[in-house]
C-alpha atoms as a PDB file:
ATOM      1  CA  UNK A   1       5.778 -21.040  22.647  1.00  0.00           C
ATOM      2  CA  UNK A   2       4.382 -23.899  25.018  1.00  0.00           C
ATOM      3  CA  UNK A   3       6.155 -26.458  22.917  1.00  0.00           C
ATOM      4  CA  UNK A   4       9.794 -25.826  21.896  1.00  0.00           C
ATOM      5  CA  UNK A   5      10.937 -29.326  20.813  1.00  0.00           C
ATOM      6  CA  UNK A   6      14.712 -29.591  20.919  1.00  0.00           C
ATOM      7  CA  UNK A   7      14.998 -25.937  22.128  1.00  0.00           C
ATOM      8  CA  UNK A   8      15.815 -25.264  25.838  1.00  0.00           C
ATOM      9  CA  UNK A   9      14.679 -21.998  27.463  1.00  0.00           C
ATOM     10  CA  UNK A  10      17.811 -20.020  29.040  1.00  0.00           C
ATOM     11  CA  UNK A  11      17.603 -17.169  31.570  1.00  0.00           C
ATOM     12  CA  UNK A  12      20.156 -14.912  32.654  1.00  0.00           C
ATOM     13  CA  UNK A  13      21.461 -14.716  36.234  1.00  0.00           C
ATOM     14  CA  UNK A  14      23.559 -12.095  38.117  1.00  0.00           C
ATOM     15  CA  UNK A  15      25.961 -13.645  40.878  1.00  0.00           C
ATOM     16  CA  UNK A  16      23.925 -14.569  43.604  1.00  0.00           C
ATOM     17  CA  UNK A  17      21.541 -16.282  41.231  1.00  0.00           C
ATOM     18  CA  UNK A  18      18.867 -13.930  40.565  1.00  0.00           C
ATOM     19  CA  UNK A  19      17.263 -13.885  36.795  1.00  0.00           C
ATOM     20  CA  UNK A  20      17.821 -10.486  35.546  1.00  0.00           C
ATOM     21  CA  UNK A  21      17.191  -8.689  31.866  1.00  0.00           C
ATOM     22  CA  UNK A  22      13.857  -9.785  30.144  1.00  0.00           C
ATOM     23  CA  UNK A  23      12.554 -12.642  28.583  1.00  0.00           C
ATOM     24  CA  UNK A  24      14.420 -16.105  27.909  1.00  0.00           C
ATOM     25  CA  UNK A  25      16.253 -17.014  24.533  1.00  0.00           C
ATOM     26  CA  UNK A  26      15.805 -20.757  23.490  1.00  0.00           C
ATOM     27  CA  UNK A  27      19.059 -22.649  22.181  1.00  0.00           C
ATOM     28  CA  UNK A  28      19.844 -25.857  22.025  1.00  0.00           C
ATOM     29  CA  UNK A  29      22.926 -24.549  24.190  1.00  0.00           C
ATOM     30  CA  UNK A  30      23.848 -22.189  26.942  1.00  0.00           C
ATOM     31  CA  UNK A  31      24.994 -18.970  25.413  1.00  0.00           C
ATOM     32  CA  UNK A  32      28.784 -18.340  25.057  1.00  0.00           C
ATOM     33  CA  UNK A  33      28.176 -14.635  27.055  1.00  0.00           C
ATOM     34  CA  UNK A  34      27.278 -14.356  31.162  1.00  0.00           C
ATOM     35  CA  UNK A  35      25.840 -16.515  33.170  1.00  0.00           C
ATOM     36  CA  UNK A  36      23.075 -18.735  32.374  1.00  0.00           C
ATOM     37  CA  UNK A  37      20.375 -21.228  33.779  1.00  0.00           C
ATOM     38  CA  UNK A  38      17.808 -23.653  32.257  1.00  0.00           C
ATOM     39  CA  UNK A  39      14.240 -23.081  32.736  1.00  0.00           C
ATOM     40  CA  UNK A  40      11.272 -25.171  31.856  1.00  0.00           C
ATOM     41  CA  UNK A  41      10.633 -24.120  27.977  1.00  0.00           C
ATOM     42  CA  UNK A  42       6.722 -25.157  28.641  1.00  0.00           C
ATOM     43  CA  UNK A  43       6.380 -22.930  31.519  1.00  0.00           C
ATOM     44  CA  UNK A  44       8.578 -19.543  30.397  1.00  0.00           C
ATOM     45  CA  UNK A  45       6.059 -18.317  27.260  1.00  0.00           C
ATOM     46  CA  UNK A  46       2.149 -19.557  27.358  1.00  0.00           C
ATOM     47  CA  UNK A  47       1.064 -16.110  26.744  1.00  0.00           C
ATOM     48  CA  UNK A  48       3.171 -16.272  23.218  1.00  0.00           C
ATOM     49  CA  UNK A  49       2.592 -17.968  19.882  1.00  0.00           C
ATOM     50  CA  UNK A  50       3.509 -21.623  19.711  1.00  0.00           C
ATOM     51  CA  UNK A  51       5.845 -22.255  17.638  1.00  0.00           C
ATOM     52  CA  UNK A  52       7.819 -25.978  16.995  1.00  0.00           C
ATOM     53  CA  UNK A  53      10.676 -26.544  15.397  1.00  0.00           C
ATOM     54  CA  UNK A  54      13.229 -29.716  15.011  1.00  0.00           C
ATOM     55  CA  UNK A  55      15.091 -28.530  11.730  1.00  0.00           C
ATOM     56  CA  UNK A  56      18.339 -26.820  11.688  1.00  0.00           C
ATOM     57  CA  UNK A  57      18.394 -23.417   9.312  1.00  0.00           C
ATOM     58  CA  UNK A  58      18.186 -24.202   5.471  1.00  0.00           C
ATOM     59  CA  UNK A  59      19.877 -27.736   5.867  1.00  0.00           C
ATOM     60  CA  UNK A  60      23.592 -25.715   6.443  1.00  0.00           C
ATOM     61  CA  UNK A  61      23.740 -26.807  10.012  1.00  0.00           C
ATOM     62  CA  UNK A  62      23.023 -23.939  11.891  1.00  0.00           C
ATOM     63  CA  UNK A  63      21.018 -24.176  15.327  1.00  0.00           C
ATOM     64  CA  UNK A  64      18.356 -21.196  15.235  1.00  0.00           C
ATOM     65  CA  UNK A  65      18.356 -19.022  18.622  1.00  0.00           C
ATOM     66  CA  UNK A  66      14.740 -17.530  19.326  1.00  0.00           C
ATOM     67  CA  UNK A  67      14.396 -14.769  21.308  1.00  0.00           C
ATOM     68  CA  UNK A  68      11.640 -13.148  23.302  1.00  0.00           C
ATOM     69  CA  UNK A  69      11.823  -9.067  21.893  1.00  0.00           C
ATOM     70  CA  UNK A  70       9.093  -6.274  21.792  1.00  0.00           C
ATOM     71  CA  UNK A  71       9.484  -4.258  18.439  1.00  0.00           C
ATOM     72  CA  UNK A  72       8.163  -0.478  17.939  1.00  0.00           C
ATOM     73  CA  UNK A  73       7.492   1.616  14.712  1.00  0.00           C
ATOM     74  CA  UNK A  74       4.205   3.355  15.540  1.00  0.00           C
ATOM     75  CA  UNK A  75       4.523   7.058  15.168  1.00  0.00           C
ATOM     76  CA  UNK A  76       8.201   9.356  15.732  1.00  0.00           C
ATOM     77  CA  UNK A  77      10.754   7.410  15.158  1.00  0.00           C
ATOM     78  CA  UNK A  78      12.503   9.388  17.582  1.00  0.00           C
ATOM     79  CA  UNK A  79      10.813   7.639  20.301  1.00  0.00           C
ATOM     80  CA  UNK A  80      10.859   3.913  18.695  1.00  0.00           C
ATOM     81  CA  UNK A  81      14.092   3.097  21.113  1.00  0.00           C
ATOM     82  CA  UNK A  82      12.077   3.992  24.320  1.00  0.00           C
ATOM     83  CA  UNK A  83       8.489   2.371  23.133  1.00  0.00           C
ATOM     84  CA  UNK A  84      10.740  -0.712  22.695  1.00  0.00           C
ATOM     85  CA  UNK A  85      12.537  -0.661  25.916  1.00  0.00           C
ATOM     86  CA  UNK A  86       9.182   0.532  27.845  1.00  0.00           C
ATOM     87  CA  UNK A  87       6.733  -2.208  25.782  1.00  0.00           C
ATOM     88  CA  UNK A  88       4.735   0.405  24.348  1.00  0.00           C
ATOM     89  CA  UNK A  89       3.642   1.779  20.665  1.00  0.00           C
ATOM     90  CA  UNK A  90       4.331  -2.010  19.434  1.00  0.00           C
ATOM     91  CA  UNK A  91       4.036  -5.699  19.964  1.00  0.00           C
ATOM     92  CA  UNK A  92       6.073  -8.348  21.125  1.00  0.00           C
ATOM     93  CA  UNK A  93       7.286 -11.478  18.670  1.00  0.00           C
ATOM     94  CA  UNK A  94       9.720 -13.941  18.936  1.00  0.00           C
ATOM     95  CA  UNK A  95      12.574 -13.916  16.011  1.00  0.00           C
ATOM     96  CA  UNK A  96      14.926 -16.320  15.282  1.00  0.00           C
ATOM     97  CA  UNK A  97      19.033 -15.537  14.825  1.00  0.00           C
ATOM     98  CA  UNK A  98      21.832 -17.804  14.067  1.00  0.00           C
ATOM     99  CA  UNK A  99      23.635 -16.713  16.640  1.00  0.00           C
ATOM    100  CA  UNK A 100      23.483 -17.382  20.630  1.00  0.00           C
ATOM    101  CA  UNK A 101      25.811 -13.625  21.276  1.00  0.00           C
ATOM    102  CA  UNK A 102      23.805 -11.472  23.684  1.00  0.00           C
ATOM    103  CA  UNK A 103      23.951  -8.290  22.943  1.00  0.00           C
ATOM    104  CA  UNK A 104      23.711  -9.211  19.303  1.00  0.00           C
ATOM    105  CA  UNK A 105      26.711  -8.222  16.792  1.00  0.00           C
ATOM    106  CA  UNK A 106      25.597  -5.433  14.167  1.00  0.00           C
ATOM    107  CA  UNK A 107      23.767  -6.256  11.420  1.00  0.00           C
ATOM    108  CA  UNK A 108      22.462  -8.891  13.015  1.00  0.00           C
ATOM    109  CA  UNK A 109      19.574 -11.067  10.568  1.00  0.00           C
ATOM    110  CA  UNK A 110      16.429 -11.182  12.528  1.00  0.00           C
ATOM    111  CA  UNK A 111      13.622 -13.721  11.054  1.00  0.00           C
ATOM    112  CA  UNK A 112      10.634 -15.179  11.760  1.00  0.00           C
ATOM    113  CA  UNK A 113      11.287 -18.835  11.192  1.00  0.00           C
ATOM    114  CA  UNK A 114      13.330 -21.313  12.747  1.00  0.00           C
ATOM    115  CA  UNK A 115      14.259 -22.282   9.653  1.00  0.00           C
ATOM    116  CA  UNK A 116      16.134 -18.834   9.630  1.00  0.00           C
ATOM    117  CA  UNK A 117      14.560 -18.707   5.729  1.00  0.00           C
ATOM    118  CA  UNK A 118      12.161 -15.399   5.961  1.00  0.00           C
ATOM    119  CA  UNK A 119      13.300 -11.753   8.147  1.00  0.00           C
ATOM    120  CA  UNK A 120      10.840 -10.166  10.061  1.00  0.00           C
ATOM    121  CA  UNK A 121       8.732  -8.504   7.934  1.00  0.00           C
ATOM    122  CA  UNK A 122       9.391  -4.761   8.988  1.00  0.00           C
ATOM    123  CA  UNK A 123      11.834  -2.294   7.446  1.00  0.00           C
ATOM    124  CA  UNK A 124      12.276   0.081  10.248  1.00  0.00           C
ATOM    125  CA  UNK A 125      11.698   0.250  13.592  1.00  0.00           C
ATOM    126  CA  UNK A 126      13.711  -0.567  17.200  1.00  0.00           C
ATOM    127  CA  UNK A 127      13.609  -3.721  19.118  1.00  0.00           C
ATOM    128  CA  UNK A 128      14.366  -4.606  22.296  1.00  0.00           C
ATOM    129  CA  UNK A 129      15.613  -7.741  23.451  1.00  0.00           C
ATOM    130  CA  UNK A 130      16.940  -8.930  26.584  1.00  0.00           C
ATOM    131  CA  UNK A 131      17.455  -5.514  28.012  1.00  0.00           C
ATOM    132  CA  UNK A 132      19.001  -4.114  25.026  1.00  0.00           C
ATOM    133  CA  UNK A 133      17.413  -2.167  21.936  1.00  0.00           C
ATOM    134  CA  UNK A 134      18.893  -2.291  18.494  1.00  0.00           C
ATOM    135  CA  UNK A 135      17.593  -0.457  16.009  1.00  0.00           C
ATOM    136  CA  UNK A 136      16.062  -2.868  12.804  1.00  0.00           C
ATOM    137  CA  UNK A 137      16.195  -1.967   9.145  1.00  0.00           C
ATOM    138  CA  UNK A 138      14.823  -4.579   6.401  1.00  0.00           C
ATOM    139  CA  UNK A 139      15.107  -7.136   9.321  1.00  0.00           C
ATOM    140  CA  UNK A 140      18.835  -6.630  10.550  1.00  0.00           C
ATOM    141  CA  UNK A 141      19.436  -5.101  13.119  1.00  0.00           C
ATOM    142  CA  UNK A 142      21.624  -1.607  12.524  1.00  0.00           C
ATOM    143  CA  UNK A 143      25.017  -2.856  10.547  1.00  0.00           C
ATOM    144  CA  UNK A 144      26.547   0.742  11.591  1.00  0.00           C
ATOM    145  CA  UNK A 145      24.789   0.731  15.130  1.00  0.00           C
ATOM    146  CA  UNK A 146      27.078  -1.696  17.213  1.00  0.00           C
ATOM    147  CA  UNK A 147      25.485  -3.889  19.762  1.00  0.00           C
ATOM    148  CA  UNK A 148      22.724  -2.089  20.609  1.00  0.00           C
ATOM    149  CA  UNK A 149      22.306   0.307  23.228  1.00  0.00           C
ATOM    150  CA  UNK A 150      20.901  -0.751  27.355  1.00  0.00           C
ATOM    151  CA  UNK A 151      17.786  -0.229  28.145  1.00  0.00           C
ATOM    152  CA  UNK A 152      19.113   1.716  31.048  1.00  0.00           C
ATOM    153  CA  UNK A 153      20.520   4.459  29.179  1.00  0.00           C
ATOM    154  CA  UNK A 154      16.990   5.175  27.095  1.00  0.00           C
ATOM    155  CA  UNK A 155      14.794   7.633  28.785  1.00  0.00           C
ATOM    156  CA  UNK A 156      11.801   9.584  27.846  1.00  0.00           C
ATOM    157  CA  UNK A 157      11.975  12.890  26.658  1.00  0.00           C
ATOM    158  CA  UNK A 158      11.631  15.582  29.914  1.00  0.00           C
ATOM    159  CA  UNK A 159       8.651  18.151  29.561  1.00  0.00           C
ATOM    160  CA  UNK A 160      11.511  20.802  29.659  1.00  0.00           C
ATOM    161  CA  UNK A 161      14.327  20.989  26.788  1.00  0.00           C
ATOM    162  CA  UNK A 162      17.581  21.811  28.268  1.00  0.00           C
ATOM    163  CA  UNK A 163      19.147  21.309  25.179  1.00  0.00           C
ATOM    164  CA  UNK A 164      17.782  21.307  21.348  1.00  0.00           C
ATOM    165  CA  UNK A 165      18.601  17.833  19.120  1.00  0.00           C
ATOM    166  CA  UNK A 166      20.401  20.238  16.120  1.00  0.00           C
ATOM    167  CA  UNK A 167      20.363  18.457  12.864  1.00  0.00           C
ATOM    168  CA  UNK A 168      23.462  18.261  10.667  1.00  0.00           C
ATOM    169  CA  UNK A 169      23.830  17.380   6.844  1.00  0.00           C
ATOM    170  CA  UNK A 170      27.471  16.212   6.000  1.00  0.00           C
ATOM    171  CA  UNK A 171      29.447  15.170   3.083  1.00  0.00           C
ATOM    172  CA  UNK A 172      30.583  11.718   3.228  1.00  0.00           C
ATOM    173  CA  UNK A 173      34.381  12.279   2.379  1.00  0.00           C
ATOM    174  CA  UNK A 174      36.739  12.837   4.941  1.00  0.00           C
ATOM    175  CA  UNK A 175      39.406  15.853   3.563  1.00  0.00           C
ATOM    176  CA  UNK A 176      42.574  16.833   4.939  1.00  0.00           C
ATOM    177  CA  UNK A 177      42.115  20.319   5.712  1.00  0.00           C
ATOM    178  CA  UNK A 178      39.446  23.131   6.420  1.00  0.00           C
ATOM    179  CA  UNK A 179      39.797  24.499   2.889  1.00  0.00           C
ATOM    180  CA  UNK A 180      39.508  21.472   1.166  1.00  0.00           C
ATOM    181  CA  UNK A 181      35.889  20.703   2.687  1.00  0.00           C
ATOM    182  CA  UNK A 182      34.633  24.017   1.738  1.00  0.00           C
ATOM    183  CA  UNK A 183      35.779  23.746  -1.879  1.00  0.00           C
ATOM    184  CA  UNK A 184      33.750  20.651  -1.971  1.00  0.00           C
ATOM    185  CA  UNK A 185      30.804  21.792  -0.333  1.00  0.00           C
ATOM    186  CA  UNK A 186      28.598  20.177  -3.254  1.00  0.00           C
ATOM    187  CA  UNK A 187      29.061  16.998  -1.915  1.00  0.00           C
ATOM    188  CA  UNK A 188      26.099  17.679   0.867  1.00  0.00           C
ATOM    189  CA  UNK A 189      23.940  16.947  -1.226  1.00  0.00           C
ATOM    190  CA  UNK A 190      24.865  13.537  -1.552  1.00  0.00           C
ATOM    191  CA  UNK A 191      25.856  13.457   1.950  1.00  0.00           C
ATOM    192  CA  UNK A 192      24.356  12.012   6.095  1.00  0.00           C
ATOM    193  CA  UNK A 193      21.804  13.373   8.206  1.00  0.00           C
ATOM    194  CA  UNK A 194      23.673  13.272  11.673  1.00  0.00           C
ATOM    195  CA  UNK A 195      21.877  14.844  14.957  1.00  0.00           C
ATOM    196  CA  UNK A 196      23.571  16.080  17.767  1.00  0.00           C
ATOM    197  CA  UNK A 197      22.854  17.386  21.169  1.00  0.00           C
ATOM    198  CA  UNK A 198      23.101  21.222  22.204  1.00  0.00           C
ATOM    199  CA  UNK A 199      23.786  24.551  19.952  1.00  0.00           C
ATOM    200  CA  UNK A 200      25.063  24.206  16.179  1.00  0.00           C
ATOM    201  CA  UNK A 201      28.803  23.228  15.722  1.00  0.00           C
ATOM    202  CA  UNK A 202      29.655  23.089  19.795  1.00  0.00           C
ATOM    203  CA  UNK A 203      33.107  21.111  20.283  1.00  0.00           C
ATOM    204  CA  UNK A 204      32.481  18.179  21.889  1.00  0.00           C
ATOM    205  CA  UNK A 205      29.215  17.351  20.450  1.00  0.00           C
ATOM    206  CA  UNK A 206      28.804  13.620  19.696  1.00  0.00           C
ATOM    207  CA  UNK A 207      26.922  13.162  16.246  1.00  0.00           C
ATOM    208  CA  UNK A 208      24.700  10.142  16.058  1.00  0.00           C
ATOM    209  CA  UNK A 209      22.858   8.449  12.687  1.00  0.00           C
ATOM    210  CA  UNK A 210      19.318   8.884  14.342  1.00  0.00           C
ATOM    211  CA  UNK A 211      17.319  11.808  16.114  1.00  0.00           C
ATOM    212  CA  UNK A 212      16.945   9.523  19.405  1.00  0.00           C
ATOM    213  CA  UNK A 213      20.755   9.691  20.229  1.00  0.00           C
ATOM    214  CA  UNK A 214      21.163   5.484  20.325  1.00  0.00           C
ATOM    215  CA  UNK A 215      23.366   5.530  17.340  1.00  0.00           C
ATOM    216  CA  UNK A 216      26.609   7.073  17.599  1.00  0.00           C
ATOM    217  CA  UNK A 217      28.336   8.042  14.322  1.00  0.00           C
ATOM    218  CA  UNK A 218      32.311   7.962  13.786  1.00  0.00           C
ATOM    219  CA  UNK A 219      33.892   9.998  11.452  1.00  0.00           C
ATOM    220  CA  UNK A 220      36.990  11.563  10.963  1.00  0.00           C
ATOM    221  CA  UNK A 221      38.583  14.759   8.987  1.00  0.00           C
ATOM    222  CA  UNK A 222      37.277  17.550   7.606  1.00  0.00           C
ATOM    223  CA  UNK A 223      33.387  17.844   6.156  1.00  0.00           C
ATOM    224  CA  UNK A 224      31.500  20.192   4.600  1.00  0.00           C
ATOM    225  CA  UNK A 225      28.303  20.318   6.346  1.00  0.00           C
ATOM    226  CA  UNK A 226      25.341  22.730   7.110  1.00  0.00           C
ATOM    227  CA  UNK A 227      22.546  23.240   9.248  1.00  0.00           C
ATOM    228  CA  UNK A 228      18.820  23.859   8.772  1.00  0.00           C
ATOM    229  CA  UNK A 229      19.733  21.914   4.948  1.00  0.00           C
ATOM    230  CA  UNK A 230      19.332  22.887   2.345  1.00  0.00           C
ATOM    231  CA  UNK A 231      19.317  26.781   2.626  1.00  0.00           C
ATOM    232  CA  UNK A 232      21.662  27.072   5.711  1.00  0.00           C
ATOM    233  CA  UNK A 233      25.110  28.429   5.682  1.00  0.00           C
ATOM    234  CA  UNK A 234      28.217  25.970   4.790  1.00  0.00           C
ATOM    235  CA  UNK A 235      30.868  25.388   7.108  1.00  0.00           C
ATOM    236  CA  UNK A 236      33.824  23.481   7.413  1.00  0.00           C
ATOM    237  CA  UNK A 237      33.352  20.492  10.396  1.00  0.00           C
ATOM    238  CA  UNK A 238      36.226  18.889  11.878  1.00  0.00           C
ATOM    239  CA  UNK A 239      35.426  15.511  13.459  1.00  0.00           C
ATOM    240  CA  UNK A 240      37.386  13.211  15.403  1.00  0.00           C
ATOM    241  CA  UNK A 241      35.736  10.163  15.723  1.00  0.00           C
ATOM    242  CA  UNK A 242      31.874  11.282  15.226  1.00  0.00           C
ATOM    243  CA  UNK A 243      32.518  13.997  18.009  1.00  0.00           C
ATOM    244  CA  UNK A 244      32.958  18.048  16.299  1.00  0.00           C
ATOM    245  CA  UNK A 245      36.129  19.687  17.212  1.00  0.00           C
ATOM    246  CA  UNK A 246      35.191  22.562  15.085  1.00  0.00           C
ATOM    247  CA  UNK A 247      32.880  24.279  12.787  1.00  0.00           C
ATOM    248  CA  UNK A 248      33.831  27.609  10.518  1.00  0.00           C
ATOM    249  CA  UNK A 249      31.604  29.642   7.887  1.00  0.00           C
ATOM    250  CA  UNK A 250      33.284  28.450   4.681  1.00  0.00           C
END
């Protein structure tokens, strides 16, 4: 991107100055969020695509915000989060948001245009930008996922399982009581995946949306839910906000 136009090239800075995270965003301002400085656009991104732009996004107005990210989707998805943090099992692009927030809000719109006309043309994967991977699906980033999760917090997977990713199947609809759950245990079927870490139905288990743990899920009530889906054994799952408090044999 040796030629940015009206875009400037931003880096982040801790407080004595130093750049930190990855690569630069390009805005026509300094983001809103932590500190910023202006680099030279020409010099930050010769190894990238060029790419020139002096329209604002669709004629409404909006300034388009590029960023620098690395996105993965090659092989277990379960490991997408860390290829993306680590630059491996992908590629790097540079997509285009019409925001300047970093960490980005959820359900972020990713494209591949300034123009902010076309999303990136992948429909699941994980993508790292600026230190902080967001899982992408059909080009936003995760509407349930938050603002991503740091790069800090994603390791690989250790040779030696201390404790087993158990997966849970759950009815959608919250219910008042134990009893209530189990008399509507048909509605697994139509139900979540959820994954958790450590043995089945262990209070204090947080239950996340994907296998890698980067998604946290936050329910409430009383589910029906099962195990090893669909021939396991129903149970009744308390939940207070995505974490089990309890799990009983309906």
């Amino acid at each position: 991107m040796a030629n940015q136009s009206k875009l400037k090239a931003w880096v982040r800075i801790d407080g004595t100055g130093t750049v930190v995270g990855s690569g630069p965003i390009f805005s026509l301002k300094k983001p809103k969020v932590g500190k910023w400085r202006e680099m030279n656009a020409n010099l930050c991104c010769n190894s990238t695509p060029t790419t020139t732009t002096t329209t604002t996004a669709g004629g409404g107005g909006v300034t388009p915000t590029a960023w620098v990210g690395f996105l993965a989707n090659i092989g277990q998805s379960s490991s997408w989060a860390w290829n993306a943090c680590n630059q491996t099992g992908g590629s790097s692009l540079i997509v285009y948001t019409s925001t300047t927030v970093d960490p980005l809000p959820a359900g972020t719109a990713l494209y591949s245009d300034a123009a902010l006309t076309t999303l990136i043309p992948y429909s699941f994967g994980a993508i790292s930008i600026n230190g902080t991977v967001y899982e992408v699906i059909n080009g936003y980033t995760n509407p349930l996922g938050g603002t991503g999760t740091p790069c800090i917090y994603v390791t690989t997977t250790s040779t030696t399982t201390v404790s087993p990713i158990v997966s849970y199947r759950i009815g959608n609809t919250e219910y008042a009581s134990f009893s209530e759950a189990c008399a509507n245990s048909g509605d697994i079927n139509g139900g979540t995946t959820l994954y958790g870490l450590g043995a089945e139905y262990t209070g204090g288990t947080q239950l996340y949306y994907d296998s890698n743990l980067t998604f946290p899920y936050g329910g409430n009530g009383w589910h029906p839910s099962m195990t090893q889906w669909p021939s396991g054994t129903t149970r009744g799952m308390a939940l207070a906000n995505g974490v089990i408090n309890a799990g009983l044999p309906c």
